[in-house]
Protein backbone atom coordinates (compact mmCIF):
# COMPACT_ATOMS: atom_id res chain seq x y z
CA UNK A 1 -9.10 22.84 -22.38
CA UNK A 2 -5.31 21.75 -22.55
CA UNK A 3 -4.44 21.27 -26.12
CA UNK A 4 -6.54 22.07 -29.04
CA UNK A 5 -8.52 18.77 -29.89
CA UNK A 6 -7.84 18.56 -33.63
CA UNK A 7 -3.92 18.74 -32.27
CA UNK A 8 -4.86 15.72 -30.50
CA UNK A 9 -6.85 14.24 -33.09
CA UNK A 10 -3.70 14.59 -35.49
CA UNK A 11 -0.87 13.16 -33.39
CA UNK A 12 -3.41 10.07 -32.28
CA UNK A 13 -3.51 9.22 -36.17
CA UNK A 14 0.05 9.13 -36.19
CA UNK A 15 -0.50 5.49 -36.00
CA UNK A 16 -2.43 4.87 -38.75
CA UNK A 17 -0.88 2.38 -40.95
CA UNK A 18 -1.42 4.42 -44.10
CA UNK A 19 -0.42 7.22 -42.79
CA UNK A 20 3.33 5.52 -42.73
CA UNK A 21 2.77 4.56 -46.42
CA UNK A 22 2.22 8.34 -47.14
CA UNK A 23 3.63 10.71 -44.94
CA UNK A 24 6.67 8.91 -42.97
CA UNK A 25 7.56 5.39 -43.32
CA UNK A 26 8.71 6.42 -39.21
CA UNK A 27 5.93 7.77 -38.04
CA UNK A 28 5.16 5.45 -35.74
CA UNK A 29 8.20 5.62 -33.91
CA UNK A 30 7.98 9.28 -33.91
CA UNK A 31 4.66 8.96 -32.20
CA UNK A 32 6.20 6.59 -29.38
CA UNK A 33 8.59 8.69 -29.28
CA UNK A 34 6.37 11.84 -28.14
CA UNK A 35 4.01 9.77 -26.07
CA UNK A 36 5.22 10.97 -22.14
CA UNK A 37 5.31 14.30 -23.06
CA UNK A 38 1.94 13.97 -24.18
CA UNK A 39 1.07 12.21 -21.30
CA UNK A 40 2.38 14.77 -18.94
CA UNK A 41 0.77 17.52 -20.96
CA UNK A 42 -2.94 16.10 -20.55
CA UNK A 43 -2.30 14.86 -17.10
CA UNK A 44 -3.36 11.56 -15.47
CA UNK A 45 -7.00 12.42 -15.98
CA UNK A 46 -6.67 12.65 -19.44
CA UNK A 47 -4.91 8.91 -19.90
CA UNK A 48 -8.01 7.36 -21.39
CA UNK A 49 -7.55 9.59 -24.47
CA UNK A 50 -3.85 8.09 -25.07
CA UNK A 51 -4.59 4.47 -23.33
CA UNK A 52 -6.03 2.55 -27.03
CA UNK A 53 -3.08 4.82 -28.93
CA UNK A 54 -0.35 3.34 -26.25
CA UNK A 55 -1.70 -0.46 -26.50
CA UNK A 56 -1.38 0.14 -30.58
CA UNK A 57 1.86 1.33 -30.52
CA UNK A 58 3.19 -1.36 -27.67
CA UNK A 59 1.89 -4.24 -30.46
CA UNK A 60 3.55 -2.21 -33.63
CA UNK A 61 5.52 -5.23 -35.85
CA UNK A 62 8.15 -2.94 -36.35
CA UNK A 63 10.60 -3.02 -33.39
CA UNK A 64 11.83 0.04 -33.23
CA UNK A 65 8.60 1.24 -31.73
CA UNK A 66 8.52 -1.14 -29.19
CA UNK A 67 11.78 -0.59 -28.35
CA UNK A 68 11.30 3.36 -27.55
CA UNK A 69 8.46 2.26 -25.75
CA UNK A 70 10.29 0.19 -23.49
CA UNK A 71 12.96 2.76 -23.05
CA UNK A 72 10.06 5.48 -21.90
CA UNK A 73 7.85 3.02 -20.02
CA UNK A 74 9.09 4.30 -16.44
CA UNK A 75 8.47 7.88 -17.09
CA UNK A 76 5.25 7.06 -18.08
CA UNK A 77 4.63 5.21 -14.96
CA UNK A 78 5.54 8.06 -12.79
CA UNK A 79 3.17 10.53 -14.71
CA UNK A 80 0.39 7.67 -14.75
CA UNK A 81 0.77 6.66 -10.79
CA UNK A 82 0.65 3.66 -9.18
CA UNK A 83 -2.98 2.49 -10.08
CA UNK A 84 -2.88 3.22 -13.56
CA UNK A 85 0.44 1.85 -13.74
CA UNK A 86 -0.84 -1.83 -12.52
CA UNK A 87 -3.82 -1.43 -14.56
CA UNK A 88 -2.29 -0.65 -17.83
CA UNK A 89 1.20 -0.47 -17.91
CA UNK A 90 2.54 -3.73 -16.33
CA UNK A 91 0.53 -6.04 -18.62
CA UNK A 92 2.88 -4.50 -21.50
CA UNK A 93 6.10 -4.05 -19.45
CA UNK A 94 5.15 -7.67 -19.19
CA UNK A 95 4.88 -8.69 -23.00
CA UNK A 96 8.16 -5.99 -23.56
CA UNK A 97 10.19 -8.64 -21.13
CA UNK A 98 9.09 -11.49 -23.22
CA UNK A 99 9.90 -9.53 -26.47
CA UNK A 100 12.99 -9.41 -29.03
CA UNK A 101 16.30 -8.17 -26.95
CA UNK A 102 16.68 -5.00 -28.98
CA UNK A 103 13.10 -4.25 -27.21
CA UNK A 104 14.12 -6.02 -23.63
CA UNK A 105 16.89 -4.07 -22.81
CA UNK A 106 14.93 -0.79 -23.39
CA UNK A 107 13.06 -2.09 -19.76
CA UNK A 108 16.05 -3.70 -18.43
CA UNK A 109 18.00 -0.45 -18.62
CA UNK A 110 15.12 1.20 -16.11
CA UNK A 111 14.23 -2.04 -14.21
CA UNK A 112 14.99 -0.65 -10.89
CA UNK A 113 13.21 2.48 -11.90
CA UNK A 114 10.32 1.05 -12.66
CA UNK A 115 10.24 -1.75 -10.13
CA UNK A 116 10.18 0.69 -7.18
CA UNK A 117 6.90 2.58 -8.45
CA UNK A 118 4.91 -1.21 -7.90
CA UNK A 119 3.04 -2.22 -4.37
CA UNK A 120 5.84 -4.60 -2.48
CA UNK A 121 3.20 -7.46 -3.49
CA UNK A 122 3.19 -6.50 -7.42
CA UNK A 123 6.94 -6.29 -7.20
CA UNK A 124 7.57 -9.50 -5.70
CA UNK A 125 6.25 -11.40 -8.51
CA UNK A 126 9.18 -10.11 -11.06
CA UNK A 127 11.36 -12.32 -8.61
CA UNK A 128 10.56 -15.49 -10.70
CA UNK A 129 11.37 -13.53 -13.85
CA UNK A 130 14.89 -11.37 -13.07
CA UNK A 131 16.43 -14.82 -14.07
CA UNK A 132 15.24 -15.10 -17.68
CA UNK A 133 17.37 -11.73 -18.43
CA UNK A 134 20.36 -14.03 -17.80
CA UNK A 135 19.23 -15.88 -21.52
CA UNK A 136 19.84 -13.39 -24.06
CA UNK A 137 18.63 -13.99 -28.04
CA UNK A 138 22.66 -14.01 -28.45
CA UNK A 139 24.98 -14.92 -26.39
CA UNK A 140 27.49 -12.35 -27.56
CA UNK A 141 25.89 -9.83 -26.25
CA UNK A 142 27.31 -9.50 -23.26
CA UNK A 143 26.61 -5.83 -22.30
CA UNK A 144 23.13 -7.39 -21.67
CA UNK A 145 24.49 -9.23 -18.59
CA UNK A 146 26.51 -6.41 -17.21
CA UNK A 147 23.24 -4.20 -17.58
CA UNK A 148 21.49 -6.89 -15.51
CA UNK A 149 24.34 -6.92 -12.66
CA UNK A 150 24.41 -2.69 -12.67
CA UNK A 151 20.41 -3.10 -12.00
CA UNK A 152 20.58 -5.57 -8.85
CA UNK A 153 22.98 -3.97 -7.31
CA UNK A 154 19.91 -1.15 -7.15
CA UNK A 155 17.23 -3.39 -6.92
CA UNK A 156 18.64 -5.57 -3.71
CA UNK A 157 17.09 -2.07 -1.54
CA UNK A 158 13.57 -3.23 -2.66
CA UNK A 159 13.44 -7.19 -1.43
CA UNK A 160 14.14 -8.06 1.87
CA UNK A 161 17.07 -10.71 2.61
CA UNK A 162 15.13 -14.08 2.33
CA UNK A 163 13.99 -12.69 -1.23
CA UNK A 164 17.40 -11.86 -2.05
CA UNK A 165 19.18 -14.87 -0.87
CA UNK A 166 16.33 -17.21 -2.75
CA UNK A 167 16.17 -15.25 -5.90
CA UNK A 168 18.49 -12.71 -6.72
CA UNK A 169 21.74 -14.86 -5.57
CA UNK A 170 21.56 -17.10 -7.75
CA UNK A 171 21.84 -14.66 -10.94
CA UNK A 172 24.58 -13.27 -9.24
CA UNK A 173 26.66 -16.48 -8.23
CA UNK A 174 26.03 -17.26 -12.52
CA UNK A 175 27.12 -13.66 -13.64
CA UNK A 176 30.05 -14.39 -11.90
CA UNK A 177 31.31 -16.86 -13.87
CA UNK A 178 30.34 -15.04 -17.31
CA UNK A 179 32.37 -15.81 -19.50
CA UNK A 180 33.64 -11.94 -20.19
CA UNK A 181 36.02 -10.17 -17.47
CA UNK A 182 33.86 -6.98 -17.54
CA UNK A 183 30.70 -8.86 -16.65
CA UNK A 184 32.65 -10.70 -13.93
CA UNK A 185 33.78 -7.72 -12.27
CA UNK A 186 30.36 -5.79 -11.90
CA UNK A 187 29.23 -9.27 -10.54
CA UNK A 188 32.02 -9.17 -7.98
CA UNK A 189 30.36 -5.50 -6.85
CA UNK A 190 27.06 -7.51 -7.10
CA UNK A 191 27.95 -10.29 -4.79
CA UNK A 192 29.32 -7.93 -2.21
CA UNK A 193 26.28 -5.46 -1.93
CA UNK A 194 24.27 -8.59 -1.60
CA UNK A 195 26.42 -9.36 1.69
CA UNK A 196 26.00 -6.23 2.90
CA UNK A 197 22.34 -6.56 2.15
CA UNK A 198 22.60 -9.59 4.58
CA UNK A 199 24.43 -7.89 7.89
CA UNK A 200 23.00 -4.64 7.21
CA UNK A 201 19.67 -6.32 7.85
CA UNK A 202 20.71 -8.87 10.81
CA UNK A 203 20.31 -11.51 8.79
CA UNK A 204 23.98 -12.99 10.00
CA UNK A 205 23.00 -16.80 9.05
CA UNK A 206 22.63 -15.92 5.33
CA UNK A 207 24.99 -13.87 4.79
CA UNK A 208 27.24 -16.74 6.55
CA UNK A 209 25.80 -19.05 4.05
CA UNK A 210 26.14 -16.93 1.49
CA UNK A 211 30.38 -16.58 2.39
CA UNK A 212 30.84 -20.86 2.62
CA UNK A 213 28.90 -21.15 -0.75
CA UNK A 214 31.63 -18.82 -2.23
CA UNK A 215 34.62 -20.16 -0.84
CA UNK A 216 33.31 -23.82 -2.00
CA UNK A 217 32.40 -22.12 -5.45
CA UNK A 218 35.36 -20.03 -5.83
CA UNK A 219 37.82 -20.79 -3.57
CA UNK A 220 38.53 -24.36 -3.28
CA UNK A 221 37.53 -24.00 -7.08
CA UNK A 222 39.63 -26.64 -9.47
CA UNK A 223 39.89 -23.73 -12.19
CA UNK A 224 42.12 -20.69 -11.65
CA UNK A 225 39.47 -18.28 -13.06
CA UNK A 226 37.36 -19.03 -10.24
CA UNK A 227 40.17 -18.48 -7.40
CA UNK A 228 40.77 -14.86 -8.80
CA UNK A 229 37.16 -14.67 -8.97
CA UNK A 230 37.66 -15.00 -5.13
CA UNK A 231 40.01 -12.72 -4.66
CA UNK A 232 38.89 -10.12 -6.67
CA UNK A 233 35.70 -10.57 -4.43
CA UNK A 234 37.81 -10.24 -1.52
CA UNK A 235 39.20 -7.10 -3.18
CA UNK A 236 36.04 -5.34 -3.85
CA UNK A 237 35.04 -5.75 -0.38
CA UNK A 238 38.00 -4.42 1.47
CA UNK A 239 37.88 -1.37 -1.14
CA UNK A 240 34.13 -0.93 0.43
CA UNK A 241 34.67 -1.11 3.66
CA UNK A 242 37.92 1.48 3.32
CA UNK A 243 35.40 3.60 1.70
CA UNK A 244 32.97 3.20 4.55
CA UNK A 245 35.36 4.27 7.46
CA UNK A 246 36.74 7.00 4.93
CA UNK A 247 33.49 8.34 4.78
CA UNK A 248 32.88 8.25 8.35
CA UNK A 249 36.20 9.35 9.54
């Protein structure tokens, strides 16, 4: 009753593999590509007539079509919901974090986006796994790491302090010292919103930690790289809390 069936019929054979050989060597990609507007036009309801055509397309050897999966999967998951996100959406977010980093980033670029649509119990369990975006399939690519420090600075709101201090302060503390000045600086913005994570909470004793475990790291650091890293710290913070009375004022 929403779209004529042999429409539907059509674009689901989009990912026939002889279908590439004959019509578009791209089609697949084309098909990914369409997918949440699909969704959305058949409605939640409808997902079982997509679900089989998704899981094909989310194994596809060619990259490409993982990839603009990956970039799509968190619009999907808001036209899907919560339940049919868990039930058929994170197993393949899963296998896209474990993938190629030309496919990774498409997930890492929405992380937060898609984080925040998971039950608090769901989301907790990505904890362990935030640190293996640190390793990237080349080490030159260092707009990977900055992506990474842009998306915890958003995704500190959805883990409570002891989470963040176990967990997410860590990656932060190593970003810091990336070898590349631009990743070091969104780090520095990093490391402050993850003190005022810490007081903005109550939780005074971490955050306290957190400040002696940078001045030992950075501070009384032997190379000169890490005492700017200190200062510039230092820096970012005062800017924020200028901002903050600003604002209020």
């Amino acid at each position: 009753d929403i779209i004529p069936q042999p429409l539907l019929d059509q674009y689901l054979s989009m990912t026939d593999p002889a279908r590439a050989q004959t019509v578009d060597t791209e089609i697949a990609k084309h098909c990914a590509y369409s997918l949440p507007g699909v969704a959305l036009t058949l409605g939640r309801q409808n997902w079982h007539c997509l679900k089989d055509t998704y899981e094909t397309l989310a194994s596809d050897v060619q990259w490409k079509v993982r990839r603009t999966l990956a970039f799509s999967i968190h619009e999907l998951a808001v036209i899907l919901g919560d339940q049919l996100t868990a039930a058929d959406l994170v197993p393949i977010f899963n296998g896209f974090l474990k993938d190629l980093d030309e496919v990774r980033i498409g997930v890492l670029k929405h992380l937060y986006d898609f984080l925040k649509l998971l039950h608090a119990d769901k989301r907790r369990e990505y904890l362990y796994q935030l640190q293996e975006f640190v390793v990237t399939d080349n080490s030159r690519n260092w707009r990977f790491r900055y992506e990474l420090a842009e998306q915890l600075i958003l995704i500190l709101e959805l883990y409570n302090p002891n989470d963040v201090y176990d967990y997410l302060r860590h990656i932060a503390l190593t970003l810091c010292s990336d070898k590349v000045s631009e990743v070091r600086w969104i780090s520095f913005k990093l490391v402050v919103a993850i003190l005022q994570k810490f007081y903005a909470n109550n939780a005074n004793a971490l955050g306290l930690n957190f400040i002696n475990e940078l001045v030992v790291r950075f501070r009384h650091c032997s190379k000169w790289v890490g005492r700017q890293a200190f200062a510039f710290i230092c820096q970012v913070r005062m800017v924020s809390l200028c901002v903050s009375v600003c604002t209020f004022n």
